[in-house]
C-alpha atoms as a PDB file:
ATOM      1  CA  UNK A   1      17.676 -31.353  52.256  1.00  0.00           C
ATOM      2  CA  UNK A   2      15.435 -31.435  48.853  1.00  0.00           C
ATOM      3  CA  UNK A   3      17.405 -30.218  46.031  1.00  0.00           C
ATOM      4  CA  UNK A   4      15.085 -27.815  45.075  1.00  0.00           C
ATOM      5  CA  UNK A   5      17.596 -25.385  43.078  1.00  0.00           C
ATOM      6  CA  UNK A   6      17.945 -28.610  40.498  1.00  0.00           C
ATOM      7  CA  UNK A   7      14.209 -28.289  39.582  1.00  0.00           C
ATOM      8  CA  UNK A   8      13.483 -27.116  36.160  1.00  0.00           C
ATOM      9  CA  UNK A   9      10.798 -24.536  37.211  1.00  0.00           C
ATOM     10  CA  UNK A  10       9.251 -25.350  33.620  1.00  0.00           C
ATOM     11  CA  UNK A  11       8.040 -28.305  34.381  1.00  0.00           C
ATOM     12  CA  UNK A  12       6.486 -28.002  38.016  1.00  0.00           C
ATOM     13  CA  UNK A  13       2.712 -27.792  38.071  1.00  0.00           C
ATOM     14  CA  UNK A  14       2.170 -25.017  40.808  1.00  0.00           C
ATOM     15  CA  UNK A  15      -1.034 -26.368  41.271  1.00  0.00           C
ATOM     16  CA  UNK A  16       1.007 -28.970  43.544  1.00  0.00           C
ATOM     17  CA  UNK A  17       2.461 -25.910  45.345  1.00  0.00           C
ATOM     18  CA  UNK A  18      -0.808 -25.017  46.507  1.00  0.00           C
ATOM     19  CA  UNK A  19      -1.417 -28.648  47.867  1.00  0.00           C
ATOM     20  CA  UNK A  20       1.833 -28.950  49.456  1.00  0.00           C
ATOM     21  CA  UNK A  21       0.805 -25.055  51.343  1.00  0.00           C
ATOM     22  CA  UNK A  22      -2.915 -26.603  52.312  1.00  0.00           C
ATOM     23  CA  UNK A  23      -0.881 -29.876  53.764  1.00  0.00           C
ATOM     24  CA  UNK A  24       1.764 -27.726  55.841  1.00  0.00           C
ATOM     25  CA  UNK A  25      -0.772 -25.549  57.122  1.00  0.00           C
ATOM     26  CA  UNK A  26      -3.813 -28.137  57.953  1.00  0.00           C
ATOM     27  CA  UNK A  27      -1.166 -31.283  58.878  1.00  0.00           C
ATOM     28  CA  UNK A  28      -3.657 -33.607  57.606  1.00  0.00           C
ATOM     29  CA  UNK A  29      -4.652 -34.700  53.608  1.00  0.00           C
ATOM     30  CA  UNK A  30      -8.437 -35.016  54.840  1.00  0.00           C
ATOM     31  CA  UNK A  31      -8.874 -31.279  55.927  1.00  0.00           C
ATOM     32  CA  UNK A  32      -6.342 -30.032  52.753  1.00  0.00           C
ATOM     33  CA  UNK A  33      -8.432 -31.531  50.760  1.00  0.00           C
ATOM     34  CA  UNK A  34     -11.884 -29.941  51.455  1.00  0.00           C
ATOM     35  CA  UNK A  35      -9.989 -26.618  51.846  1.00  0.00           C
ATOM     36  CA  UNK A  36      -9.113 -26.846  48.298  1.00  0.00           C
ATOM     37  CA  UNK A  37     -12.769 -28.364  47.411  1.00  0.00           C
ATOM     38  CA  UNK A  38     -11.242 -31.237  46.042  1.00  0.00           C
ATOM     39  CA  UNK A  39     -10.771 -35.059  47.556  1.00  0.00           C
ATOM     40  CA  UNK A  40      -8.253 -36.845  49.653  1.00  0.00           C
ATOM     41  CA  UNK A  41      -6.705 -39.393  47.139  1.00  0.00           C
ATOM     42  CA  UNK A  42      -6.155 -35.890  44.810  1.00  0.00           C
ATOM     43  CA  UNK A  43      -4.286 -34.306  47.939  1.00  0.00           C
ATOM     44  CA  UNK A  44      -2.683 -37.482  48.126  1.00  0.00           C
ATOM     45  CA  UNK A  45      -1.312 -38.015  44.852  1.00  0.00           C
ATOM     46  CA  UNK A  46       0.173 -34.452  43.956  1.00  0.00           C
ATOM     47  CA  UNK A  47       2.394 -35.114  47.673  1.00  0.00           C
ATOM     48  CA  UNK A  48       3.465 -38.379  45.653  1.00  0.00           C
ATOM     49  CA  UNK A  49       4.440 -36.207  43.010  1.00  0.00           C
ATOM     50  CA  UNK A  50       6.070 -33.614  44.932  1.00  0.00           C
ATOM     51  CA  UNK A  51       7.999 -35.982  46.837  1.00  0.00           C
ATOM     52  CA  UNK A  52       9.341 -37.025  43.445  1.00  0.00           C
ATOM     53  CA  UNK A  53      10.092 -33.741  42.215  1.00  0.00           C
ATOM     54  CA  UNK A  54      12.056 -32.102  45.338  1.00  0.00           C
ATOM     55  CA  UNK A  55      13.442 -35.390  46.620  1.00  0.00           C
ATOM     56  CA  UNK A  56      12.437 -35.009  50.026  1.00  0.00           C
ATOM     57  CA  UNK A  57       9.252 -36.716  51.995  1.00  0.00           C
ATOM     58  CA  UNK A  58       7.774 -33.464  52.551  1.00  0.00           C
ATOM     59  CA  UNK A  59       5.758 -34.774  55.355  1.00  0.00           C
ATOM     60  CA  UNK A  60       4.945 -38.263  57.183  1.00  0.00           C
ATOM     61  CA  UNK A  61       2.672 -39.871  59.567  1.00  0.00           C
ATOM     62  CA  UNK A  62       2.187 -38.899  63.092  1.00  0.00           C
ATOM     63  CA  UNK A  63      -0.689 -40.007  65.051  1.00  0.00           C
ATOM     64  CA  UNK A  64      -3.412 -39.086  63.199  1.00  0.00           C
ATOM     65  CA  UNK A  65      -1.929 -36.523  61.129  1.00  0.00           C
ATOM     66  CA  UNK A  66       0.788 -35.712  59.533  1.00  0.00           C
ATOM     67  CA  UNK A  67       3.767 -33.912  60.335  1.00  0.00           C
ATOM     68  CA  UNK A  68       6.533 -31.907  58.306  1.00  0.00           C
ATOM     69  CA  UNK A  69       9.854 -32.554  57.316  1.00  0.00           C
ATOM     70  CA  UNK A  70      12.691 -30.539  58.379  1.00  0.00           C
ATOM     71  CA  UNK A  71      12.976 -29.504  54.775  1.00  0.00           C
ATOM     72  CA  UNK A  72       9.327 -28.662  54.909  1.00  0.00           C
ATOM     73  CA  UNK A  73       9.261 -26.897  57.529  1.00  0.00           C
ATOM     74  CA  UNK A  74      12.222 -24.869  56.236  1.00  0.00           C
ATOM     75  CA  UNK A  75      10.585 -23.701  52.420  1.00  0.00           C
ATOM     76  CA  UNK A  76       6.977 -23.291  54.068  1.00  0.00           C
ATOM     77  CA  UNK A  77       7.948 -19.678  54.565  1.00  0.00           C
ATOM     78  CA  UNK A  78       8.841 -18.884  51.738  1.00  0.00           C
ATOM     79  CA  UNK A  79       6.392 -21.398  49.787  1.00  0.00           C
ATOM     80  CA  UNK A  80       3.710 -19.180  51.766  1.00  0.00           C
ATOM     81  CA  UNK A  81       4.984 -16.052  50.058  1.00  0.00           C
ATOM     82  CA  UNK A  82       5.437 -16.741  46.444  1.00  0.00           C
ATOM     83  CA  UNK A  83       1.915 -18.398  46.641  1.00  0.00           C
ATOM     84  CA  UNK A  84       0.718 -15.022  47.898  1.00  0.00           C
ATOM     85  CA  UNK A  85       2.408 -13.245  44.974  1.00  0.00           C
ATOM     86  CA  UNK A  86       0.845 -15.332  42.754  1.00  0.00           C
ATOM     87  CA  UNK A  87      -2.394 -14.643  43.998  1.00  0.00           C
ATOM     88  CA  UNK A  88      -2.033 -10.823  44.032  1.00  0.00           C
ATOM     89  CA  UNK A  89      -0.948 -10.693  40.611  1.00  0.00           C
ATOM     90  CA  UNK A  90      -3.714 -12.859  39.219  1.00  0.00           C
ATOM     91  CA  UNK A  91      -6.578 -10.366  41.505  1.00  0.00           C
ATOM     92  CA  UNK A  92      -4.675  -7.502  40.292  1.00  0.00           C
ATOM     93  CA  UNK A  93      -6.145  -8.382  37.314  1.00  0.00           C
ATOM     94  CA  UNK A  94      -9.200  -7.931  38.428  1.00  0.00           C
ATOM     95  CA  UNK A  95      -9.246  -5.304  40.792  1.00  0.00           C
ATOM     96  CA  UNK A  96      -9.367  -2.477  38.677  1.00  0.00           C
ATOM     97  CA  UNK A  97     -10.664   0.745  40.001  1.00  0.00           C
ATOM     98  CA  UNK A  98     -11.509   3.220  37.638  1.00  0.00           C
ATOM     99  CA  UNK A  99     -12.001   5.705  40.687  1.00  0.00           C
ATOM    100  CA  UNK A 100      -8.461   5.269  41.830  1.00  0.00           C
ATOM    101  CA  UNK A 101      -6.233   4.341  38.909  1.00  0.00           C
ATOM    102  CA  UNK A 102      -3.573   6.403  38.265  1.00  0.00           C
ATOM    103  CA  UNK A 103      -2.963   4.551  34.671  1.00  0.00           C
ATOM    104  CA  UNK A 104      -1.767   6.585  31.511  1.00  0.00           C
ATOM    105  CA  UNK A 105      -4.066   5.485  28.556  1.00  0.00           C
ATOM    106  CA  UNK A 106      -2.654   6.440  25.210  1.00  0.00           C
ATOM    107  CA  UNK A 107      -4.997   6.754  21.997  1.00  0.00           C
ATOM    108  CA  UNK A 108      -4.197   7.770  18.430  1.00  0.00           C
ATOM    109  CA  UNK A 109      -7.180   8.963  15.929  1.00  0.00           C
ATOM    110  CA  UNK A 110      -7.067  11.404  12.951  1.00  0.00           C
ATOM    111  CA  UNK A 111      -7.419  14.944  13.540  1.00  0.00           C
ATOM    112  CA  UNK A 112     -10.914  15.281  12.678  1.00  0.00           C
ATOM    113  CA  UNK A 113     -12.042  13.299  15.590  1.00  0.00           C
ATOM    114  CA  UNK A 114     -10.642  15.030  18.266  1.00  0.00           C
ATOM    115  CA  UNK A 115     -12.958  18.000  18.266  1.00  0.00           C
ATOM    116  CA  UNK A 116     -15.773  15.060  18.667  1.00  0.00           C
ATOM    117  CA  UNK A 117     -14.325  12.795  21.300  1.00  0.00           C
ATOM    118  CA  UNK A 118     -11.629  14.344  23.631  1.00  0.00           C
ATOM    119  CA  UNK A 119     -14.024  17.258  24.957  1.00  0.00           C
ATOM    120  CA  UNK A 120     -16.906  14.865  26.559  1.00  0.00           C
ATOM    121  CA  UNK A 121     -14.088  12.160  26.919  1.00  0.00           C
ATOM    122  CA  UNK A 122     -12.132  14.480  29.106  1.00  0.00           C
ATOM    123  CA  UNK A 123     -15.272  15.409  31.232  1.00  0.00           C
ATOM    124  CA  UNK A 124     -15.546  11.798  31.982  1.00  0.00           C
ATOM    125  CA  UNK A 125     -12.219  10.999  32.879  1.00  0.00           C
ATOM    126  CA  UNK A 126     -12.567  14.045  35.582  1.00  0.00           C
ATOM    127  CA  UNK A 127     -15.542  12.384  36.906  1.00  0.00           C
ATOM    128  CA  UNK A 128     -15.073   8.898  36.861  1.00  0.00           C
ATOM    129  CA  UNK A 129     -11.269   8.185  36.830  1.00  0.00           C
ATOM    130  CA  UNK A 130      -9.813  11.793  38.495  1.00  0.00           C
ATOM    131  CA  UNK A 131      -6.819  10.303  39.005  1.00  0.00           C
ATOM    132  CA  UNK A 132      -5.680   8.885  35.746  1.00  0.00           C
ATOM    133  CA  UNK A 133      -4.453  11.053  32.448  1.00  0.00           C
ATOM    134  CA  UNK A 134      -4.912  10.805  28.998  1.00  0.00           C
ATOM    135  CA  UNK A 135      -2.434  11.219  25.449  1.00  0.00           C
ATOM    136  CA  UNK A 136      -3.121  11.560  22.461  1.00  0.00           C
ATOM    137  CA  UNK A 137      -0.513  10.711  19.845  1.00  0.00           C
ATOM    138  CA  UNK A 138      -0.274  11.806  16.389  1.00  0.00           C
ATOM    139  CA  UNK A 139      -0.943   9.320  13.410  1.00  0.00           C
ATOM    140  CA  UNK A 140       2.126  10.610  11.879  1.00  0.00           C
ATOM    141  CA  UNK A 141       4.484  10.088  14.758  1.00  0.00           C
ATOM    142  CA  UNK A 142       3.676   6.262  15.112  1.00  0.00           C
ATOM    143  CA  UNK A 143       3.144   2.984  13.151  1.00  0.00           C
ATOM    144  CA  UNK A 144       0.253   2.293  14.483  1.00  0.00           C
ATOM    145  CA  UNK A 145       0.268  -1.903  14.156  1.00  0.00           C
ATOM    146  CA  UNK A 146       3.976  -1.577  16.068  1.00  0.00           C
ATOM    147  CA  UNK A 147       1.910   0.721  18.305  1.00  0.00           C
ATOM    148  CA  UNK A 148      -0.388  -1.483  19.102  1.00  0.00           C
ATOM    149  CA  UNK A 149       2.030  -4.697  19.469  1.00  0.00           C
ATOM    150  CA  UNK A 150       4.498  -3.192  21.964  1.00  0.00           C
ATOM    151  CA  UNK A 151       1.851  -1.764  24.074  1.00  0.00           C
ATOM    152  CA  UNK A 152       3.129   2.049  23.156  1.00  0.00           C
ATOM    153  CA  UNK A 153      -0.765   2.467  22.389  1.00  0.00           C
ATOM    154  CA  UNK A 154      -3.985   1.379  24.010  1.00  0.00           C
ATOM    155  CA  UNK A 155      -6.660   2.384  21.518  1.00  0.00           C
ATOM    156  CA  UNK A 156      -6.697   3.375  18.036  1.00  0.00           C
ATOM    157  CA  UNK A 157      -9.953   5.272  16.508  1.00  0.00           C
ATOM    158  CA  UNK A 158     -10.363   5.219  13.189  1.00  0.00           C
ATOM    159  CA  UNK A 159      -9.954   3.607   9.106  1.00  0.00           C
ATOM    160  CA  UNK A 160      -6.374   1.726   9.605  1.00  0.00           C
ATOM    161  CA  UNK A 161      -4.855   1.253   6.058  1.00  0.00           C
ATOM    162  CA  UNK A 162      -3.379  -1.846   7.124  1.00  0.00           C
ATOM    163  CA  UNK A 163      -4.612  -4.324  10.107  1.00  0.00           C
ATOM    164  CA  UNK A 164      -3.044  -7.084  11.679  1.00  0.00           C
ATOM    165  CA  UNK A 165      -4.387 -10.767  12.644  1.00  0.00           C
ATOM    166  CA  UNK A 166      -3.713  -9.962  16.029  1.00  0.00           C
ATOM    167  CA  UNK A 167      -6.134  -6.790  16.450  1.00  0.00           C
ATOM    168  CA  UNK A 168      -9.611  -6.844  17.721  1.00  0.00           C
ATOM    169  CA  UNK A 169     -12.120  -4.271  17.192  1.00  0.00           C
ATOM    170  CA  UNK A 170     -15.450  -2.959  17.290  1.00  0.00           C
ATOM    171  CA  UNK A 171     -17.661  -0.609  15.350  1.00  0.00           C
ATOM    172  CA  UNK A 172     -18.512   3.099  17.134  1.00  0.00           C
ATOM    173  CA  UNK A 173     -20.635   4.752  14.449  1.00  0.00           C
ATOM    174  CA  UNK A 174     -21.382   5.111  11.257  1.00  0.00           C
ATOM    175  CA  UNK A 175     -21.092   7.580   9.275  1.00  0.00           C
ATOM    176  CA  UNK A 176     -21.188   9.633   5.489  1.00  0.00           C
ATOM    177  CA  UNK A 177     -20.031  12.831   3.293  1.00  0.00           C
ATOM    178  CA  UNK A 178     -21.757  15.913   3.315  1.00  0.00           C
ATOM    179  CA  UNK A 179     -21.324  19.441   1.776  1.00  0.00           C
ATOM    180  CA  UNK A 180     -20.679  22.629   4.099  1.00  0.00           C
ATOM    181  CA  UNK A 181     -20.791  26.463   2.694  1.00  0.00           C
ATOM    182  CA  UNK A 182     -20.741  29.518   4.941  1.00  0.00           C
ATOM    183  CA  UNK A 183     -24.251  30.168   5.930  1.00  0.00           C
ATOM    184  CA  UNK A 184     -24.673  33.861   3.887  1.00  0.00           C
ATOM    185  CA  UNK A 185     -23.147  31.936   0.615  1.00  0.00           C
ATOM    186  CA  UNK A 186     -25.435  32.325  -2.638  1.00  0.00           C
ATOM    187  CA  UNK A 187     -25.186  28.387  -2.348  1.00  0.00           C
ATOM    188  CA  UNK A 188     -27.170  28.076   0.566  1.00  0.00           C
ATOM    189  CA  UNK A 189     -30.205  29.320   0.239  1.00  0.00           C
ATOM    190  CA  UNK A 190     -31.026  27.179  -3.088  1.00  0.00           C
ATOM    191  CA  UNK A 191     -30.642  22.790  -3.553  1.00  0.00           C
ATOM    192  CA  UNK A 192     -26.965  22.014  -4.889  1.00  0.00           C
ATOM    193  CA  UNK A 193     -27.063  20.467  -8.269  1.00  0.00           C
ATOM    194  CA  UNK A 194     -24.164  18.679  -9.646  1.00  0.00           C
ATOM    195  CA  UNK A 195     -23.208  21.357 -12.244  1.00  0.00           C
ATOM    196  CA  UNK A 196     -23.150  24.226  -9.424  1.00  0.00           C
ATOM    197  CA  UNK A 197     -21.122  21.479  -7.454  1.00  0.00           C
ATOM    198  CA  UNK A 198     -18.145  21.054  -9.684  1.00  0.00           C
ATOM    199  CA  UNK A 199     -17.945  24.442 -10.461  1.00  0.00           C
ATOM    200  CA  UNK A 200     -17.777  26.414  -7.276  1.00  0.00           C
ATOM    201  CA  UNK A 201     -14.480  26.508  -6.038  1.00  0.00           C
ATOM    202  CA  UNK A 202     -13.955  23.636  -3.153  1.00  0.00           C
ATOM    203  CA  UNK A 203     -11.319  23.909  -0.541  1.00  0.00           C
ATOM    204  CA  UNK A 204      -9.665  20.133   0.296  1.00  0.00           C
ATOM    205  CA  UNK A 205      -8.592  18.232   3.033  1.00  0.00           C
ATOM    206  CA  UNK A 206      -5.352  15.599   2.225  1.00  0.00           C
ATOM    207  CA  UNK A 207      -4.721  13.363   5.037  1.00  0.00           C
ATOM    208  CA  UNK A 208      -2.679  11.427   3.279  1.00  0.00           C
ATOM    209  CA  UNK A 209      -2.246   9.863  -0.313  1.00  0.00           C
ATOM    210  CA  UNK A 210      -5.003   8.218  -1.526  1.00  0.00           C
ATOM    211  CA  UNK A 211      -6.924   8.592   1.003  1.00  0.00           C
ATOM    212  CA  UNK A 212     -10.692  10.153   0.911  1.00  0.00           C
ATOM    213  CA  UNK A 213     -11.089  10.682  -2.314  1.00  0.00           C
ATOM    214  CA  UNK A 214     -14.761   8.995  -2.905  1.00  0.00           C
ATOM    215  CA  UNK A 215     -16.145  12.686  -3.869  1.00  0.00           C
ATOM    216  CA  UNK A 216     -13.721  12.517  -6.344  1.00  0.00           C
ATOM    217  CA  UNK A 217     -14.091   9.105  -7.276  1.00  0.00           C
ATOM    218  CA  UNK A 218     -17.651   9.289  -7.899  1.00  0.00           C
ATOM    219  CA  UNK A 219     -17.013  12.223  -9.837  1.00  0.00           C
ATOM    220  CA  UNK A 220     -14.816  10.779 -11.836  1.00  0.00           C
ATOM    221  CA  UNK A 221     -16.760   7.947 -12.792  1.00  0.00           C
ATOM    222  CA  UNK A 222     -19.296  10.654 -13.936  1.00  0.00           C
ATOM    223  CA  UNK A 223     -16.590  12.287 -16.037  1.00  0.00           C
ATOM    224  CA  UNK A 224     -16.378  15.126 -13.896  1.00  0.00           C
ATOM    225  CA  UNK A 225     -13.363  16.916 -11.491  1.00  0.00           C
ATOM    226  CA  UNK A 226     -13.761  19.345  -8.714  1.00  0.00           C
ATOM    227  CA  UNK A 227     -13.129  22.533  -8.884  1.00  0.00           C
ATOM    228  CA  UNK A 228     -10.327  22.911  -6.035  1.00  0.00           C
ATOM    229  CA  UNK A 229      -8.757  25.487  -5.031  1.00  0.00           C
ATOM    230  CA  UNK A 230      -6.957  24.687  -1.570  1.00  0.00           C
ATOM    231  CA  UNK A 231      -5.704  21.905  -0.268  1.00  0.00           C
ATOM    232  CA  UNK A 232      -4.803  21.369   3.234  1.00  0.00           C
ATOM    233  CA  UNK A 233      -3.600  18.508   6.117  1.00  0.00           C
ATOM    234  CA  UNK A 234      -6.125  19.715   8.621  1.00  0.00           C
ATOM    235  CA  UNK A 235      -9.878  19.953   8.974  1.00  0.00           C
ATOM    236  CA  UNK A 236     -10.083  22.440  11.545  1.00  0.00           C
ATOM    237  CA  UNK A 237      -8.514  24.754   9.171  1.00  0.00           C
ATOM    238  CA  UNK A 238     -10.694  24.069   6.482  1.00  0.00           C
ATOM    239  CA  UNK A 239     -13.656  24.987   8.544  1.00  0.00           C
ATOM    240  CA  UNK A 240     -12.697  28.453   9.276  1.00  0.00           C
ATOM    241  CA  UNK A 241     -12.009  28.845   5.492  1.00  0.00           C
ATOM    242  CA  UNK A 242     -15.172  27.593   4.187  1.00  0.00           C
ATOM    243  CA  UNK A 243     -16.641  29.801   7.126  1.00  0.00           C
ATOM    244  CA  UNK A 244     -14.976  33.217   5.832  1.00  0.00           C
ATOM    245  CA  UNK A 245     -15.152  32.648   2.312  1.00  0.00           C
ATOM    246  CA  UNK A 246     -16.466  31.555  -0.880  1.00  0.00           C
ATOM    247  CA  UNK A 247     -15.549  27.729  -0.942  1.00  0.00           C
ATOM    248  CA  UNK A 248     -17.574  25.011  -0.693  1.00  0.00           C
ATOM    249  CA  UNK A 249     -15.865  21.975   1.273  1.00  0.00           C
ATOM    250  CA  UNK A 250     -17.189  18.419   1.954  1.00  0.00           C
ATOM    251  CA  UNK A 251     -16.687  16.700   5.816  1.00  0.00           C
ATOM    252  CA  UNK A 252     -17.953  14.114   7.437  1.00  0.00           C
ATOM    253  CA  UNK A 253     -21.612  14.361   8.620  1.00  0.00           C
ATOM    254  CA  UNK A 254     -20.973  14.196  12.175  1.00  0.00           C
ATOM    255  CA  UNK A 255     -17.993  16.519  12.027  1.00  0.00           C
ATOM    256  CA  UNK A 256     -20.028  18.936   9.997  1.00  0.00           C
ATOM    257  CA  UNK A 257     -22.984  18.775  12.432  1.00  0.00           C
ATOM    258  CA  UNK A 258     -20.264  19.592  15.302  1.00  0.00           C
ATOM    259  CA  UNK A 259     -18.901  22.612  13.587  1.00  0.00           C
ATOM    260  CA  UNK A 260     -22.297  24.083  12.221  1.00  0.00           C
ATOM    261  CA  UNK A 261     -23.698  24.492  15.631  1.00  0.00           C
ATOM    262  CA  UNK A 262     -20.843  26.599  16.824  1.00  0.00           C
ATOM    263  CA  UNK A 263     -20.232  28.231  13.101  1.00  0.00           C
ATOM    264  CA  UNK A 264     -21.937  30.473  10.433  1.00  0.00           C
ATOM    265  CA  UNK A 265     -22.072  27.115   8.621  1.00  0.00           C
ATOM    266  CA  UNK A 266     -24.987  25.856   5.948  1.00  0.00           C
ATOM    267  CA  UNK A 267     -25.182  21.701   5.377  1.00  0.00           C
ATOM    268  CA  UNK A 268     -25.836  20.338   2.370  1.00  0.00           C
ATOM    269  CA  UNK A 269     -26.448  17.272   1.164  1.00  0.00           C
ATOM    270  CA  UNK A 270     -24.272  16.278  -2.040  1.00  0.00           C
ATOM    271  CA  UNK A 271     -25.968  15.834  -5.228  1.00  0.00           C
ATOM    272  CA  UNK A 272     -24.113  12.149  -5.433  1.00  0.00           C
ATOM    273  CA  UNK A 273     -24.488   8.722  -4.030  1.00  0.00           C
ATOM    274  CA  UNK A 274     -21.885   8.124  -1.700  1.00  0.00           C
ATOM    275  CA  UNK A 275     -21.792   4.999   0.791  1.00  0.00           C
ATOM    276  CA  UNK A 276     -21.646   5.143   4.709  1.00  0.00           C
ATOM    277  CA  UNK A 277     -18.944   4.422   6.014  1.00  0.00           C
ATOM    278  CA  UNK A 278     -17.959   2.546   9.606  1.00  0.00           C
ATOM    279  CA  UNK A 279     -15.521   3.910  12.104  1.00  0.00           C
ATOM    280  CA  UNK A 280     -14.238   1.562  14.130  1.00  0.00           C
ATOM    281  CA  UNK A 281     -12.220   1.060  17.736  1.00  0.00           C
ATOM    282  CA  UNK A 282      -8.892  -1.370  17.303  1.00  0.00           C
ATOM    283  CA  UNK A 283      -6.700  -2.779  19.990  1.00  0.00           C
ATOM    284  CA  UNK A 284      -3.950  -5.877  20.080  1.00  0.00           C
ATOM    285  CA  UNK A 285      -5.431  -8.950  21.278  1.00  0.00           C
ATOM    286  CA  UNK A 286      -2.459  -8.411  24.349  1.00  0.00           C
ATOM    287  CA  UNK A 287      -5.375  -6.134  25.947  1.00  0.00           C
ATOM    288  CA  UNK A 288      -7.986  -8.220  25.068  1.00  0.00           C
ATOM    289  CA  UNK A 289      -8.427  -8.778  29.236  1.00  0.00           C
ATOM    290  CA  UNK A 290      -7.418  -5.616  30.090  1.00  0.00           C
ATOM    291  CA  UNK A 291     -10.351  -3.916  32.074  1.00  0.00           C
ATOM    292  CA  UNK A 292      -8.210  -0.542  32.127  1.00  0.00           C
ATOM    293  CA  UNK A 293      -8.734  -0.513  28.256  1.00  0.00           C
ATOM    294  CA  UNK A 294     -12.324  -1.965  28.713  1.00  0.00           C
ATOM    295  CA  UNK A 295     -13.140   1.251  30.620  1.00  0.00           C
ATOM    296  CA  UNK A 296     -11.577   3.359  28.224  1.00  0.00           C
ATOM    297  CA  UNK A 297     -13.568   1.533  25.466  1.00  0.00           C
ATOM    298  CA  UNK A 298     -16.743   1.956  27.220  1.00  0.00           C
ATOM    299  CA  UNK A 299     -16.179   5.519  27.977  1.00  0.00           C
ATOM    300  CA  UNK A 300     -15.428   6.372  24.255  1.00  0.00           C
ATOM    301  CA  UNK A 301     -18.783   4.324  23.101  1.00  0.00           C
ATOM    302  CA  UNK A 302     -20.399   6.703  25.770  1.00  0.00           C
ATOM    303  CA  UNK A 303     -19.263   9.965  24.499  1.00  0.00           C
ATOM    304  CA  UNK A 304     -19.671   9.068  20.587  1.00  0.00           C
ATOM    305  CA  UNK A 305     -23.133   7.540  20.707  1.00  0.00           C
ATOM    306  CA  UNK A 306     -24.940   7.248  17.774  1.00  0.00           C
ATOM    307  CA  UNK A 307     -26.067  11.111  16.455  1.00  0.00           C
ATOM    308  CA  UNK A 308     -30.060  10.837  16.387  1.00  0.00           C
END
């Protein structure tokens, strides 16, 4: 009997395995061979090798075939089904349904995009993947770069303040600052100069520390501050202030275009030059081959098209 359970598993090429399973099944290195597209001496040489590596003949000349060893005979079974594990787990791979999968994606963006993406995204899930679900987790909860790494998190949608080597991503739109006022304000019905700007009073959104201050940067570089009066985490909230009082606020475009066409909201644009910006899609390079996140990716491209 081969002493198979003294074979480092390490160092077997199971590309010999599947020779050895063509040879068992076909009794003859000719017809193995053109099974497995290859040619006889191939065939030929990994059962040299195999005999090597298991200590055993594996199988010998009989007529003109070849027939198996009793030691052949007896891990062909078994050889048969870990072969066929293999093989499901590598098509598994590639038999992703979006119709049928039952997966869990998990995503993580800032507040203001939800309002923009999970709507439409949600409507497409229904449709297209019915059977799968969706969660969203809070920036604040998570680490996002651990997040990413462990597989905790599939997607994450937005400006990272830190990235790692092993992230990929992609841009999903572009996009800049504009000013919002409730729609019966004094403010809207003239052009906003830069002297009305700083001095009405402007209601804030604080993400976090540091972040989005290029209003105030700009300003500053003028020699001029804001006039602000609240501050807040949220901009969903600081919609339905601007809406129902006398602040001014500044949003992104797109999420000011969202809210004005559901709210007594006024645009304008600011009287400073501000760059675009990019948001971007990130993932960990351990999903790079993942067609569950592919779909997801796709789907999220779909639903935040470029504004025209």
């Amino acid at each position: 009997m081969c002493d198979i359970h003294l074979v480092n598993l390490a160092s077997v090429d199971l590309n010999l395995l599947v020779v050895l399973d063509a040879v068992l099944d076909e009794r003859s290195a000719t017809r193995a061979a053109a099974r497995l597209h290859t040619t006889q001496p191939t065939v030929s040489n990994a059962l040299a090798r195999l005999r090597l590596l298991l200590g055993d003949p594996l199988v010998v000349r009989s007529g003109r075939g070849l027939s198996p060893t009793p030691a052949a005979l007896a891990i062909q079974p078994r050889l048969k089904e870990a072969l066929g594990l293999l093989d499901g787990i590598v098509h598994d791979l590639d038999d992703f349904e979006l119709a049928s999968t039952t997966r869990e994606w998990v995503i993580a963006f800032a507040e203001l995009y939800g309002p923009l993406l999970l709507p439409e995204l949600h409507h497409r899930l229904q449709r297209d993947a019915p059977r799968s679900s969706l969660r969203v987790m809070a920036l604040d909860r998570i680490a996002v770069t651990d997040a990413l790494a462990t597989g905790e998190l599939d997607l994450y949608l937005g400006i990272p303040t830190t990235t790692s080597p092993a992230w990929r991503s992609e841009p999903v739109f572009s996009d800049d600052i504009v000013g919002i006022v409730a729609r019966d304000h004094p403010a809207a019905s003239t052009p906003m100069t830069l002297e009305r700007f700083v001095d009405l009073p402007h209601a804030n959104v604080e993400i976090t520390s540091g972040r989005g201050r290029e209003v105030d940067d700009a300003l500053a570089r003028l020699g001029l501050t804001r006039n602000i009066q609240l501050t807040m985490p949220y901009y969903s909230a600081l919609v339905a202030v601007v809406e129902n009082g006398h602040c001014v606020a500044t949003v992104p475009r797109r999420l000011a275009h969202h809210h004005a066409g559901q709210s007594a909201l006024h645009i304008f644009e600011l009287p400073l030059v501000l760059p675009e910006y990019e948001i971007r899609l990130h993932w960990h390079t351990r999903v790079d081959n993942d067609p569950g996140v592919a779909a997801l990716r796709r789907m999220i491209h779909d639903t935040l098209e470029p504004v025209t």
